[in-house]
Protein backbone atom coordinates (compact mmCIF):
# COMPACT_ATOMS: atom_id res chain seq x y z
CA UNK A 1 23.11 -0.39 -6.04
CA UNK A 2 19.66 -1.22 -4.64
CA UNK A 3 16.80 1.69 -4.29
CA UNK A 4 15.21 1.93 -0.92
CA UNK A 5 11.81 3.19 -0.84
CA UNK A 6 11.18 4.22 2.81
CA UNK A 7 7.40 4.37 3.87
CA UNK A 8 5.80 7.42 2.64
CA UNK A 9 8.25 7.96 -0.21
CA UNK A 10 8.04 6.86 -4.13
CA UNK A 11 11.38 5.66 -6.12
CA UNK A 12 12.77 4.02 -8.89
CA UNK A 13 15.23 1.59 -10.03
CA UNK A 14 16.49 0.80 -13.20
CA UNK A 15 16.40 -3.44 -14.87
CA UNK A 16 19.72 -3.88 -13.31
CA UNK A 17 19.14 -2.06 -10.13
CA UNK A 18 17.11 -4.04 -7.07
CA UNK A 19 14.25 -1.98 -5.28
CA UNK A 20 13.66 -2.71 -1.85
CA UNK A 21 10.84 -1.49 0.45
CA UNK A 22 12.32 -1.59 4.24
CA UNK A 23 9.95 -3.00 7.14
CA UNK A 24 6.80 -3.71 5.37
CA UNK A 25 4.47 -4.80 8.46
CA UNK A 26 1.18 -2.86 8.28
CA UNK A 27 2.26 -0.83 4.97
CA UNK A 28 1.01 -1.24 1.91
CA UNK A 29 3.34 -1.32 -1.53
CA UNK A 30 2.44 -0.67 -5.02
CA UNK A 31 4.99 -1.31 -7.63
CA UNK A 32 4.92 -1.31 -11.49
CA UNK A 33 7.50 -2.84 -13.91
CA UNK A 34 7.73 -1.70 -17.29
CA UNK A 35 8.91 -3.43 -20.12
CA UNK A 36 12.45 -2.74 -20.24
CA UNK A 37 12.19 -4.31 -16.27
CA UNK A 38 12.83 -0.82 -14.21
CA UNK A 39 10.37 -0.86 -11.14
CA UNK A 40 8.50 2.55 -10.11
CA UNK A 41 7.26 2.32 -6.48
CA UNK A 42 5.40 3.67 -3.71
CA UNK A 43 5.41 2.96 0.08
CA UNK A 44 1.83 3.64 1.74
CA UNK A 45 2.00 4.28 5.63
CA UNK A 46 -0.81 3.63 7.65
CA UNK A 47 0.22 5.88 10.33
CA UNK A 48 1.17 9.30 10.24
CA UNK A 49 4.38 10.54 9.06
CA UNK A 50 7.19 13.06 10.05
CA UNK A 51 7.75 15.00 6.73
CA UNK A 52 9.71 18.24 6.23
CA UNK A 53 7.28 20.60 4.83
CA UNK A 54 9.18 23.71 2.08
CA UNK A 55 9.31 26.51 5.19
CA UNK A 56 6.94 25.35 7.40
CA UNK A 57 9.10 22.93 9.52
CA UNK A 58 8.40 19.61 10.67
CA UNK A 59 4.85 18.53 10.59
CA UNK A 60 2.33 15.13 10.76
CA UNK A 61 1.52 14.38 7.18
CA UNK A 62 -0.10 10.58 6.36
CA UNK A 63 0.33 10.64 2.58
CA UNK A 64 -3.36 8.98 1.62
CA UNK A 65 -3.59 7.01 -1.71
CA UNK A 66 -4.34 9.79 -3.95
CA UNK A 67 -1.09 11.43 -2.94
CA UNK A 68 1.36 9.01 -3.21
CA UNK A 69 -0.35 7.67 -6.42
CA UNK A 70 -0.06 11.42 -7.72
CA UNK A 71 3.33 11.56 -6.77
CA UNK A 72 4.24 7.99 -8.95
CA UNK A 73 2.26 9.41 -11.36
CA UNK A 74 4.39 11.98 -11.68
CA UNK A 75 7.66 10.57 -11.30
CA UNK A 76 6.66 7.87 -13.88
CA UNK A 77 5.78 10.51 -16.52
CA UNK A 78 9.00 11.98 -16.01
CA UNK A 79 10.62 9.01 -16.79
CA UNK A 80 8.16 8.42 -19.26
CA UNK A 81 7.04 5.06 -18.02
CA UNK A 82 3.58 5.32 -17.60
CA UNK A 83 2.88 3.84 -21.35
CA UNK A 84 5.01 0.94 -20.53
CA UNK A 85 3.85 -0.60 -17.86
CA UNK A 86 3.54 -4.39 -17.91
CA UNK A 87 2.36 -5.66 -14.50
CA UNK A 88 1.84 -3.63 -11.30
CA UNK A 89 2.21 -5.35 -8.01
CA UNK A 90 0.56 -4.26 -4.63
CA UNK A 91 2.01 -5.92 -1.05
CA UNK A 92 1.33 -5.61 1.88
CA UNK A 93 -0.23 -5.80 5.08
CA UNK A 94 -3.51 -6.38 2.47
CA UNK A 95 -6.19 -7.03 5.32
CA UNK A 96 -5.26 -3.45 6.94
CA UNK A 97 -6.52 -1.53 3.95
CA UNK A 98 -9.93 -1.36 2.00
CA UNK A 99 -10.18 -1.79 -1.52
CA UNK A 100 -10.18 1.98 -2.05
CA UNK A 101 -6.43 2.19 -0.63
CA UNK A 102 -7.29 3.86 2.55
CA UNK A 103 -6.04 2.47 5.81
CA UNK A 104 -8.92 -0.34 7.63
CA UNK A 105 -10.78 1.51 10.66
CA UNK A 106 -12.56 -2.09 11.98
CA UNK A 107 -12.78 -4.97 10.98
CA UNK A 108 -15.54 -4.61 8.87
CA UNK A 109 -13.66 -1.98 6.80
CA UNK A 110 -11.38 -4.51 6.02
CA UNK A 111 -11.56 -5.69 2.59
CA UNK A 112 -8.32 -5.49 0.06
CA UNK A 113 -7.44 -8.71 1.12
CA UNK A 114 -10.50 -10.73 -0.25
CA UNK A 115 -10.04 -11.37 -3.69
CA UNK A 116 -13.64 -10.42 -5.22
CA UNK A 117 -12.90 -6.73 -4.07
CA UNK A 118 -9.26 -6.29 -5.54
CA UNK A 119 -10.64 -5.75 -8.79
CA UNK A 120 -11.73 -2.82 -7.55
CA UNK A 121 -8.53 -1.62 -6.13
CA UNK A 122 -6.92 -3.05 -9.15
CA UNK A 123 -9.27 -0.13 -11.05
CA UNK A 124 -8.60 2.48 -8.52
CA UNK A 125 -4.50 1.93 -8.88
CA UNK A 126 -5.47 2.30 -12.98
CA UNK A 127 -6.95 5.69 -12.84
CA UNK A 128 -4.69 6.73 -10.52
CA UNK A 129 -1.63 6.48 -12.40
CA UNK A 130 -3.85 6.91 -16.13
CA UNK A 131 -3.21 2.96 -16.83
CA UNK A 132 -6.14 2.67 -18.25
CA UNK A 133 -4.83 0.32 -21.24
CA UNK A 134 -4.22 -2.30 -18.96
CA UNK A 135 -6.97 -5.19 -17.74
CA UNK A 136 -7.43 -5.18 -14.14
CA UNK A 137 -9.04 -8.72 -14.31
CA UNK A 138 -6.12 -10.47 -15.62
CA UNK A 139 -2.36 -10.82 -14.49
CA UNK A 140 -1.12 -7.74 -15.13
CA UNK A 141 -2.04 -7.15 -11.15
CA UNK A 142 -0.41 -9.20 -8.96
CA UNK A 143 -1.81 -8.83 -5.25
CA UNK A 144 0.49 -10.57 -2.37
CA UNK A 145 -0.39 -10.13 1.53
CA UNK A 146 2.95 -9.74 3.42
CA UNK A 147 4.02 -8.29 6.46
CA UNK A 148 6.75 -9.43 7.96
CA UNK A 149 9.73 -7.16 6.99
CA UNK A 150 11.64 -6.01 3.59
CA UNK A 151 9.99 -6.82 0.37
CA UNK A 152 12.68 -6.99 -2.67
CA UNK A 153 12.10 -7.15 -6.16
CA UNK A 154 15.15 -8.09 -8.19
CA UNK A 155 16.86 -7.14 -11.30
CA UNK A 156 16.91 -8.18 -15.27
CA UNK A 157 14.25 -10.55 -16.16
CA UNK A 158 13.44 -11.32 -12.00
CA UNK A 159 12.23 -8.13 -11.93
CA UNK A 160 8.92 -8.35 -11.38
CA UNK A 161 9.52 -11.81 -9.39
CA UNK A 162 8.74 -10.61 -5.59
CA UNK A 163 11.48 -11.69 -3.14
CA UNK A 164 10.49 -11.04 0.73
CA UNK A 165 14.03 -10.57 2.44
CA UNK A 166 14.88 -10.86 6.20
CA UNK A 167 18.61 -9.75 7.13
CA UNK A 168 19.03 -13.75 7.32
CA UNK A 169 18.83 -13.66 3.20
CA UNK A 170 15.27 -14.69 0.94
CA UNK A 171 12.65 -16.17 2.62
């Protein structure tokens, strides 16, 4: 059964389990595979949110990097994944964000998508989620600019092979 991350959530899926992140078009997707090939995932929105808030109602939330990276952080420790992490992929909509993770204001803020600065997002996504033992200058980050529609990564040993998806079947 596939795991849908929706935009502003995190999730999960297990080696034999596909995770799919729904309507990627100005989002922005990090995902790391461990090992054992389960995928741990979170869906950046650029625009505000409607989350429900614990007995407060509904309010406008835009979870910023350093809250949904808390929140994988967190859901990856309780899975205990966070010392197996092999390669950590981030997709998107890359020339809407900077290189610190924070949604492009002009077009001069726009930077993730040119190579020489996602090193430096590479390092940000590292001390984020305390991934410190990996090398952000080698291929254990995987950057991919996409936005037009579902992003899929697969199952067993294609799990870190990115599959964009369209209701048509893989692009």
């Amino acid at each position: 059964m596939p795991t849908k991350v929706m935009e502003g959530q995190v999730g999960s899926a297990t080696w034999n389990d596909e995770l799919i992140y729904p309507s990627v078009t100005s989002c922005l997707t990090i995902t790391c595979i461990t090992a054992d090939g389960a995928k741990w995932g979170a869906h950046l929105s650029m625009f505000p949110l409607q989350r429900q808030t614990h007995g407060r109602g509904v309010e406008d939330y835009n979870p910023s990097y350093k809250v949904m990276l808390s929140e994988l952080r967190s859901l990856m420790s309780t899975g205990k994944a966070l010392s197996d992490v092999r390669r950590v992929w981030v997709v998107g909509m890359l020339d809407g964000w900077t290189d610190t993770l924070r949604p492009a204001s002009s077009d001069q803020d726009r930077m993730l998508y040119k190579s020489d600065n996602q090193p430096h997002a590479a390092q940000l996504i590292a001390e984020r989620l305390v991934l410190h033992y990996l090398a952000v200058n080698d291929t254990h980050f995987q950057f991919r600019d996409w936005s037009r529609g579902d992003v899929k990564f697969g199952t067993g040993a294609s799990a870190d092979a990115i599959r964009p998806w369209t209701s048509g079947g893989f692009l």
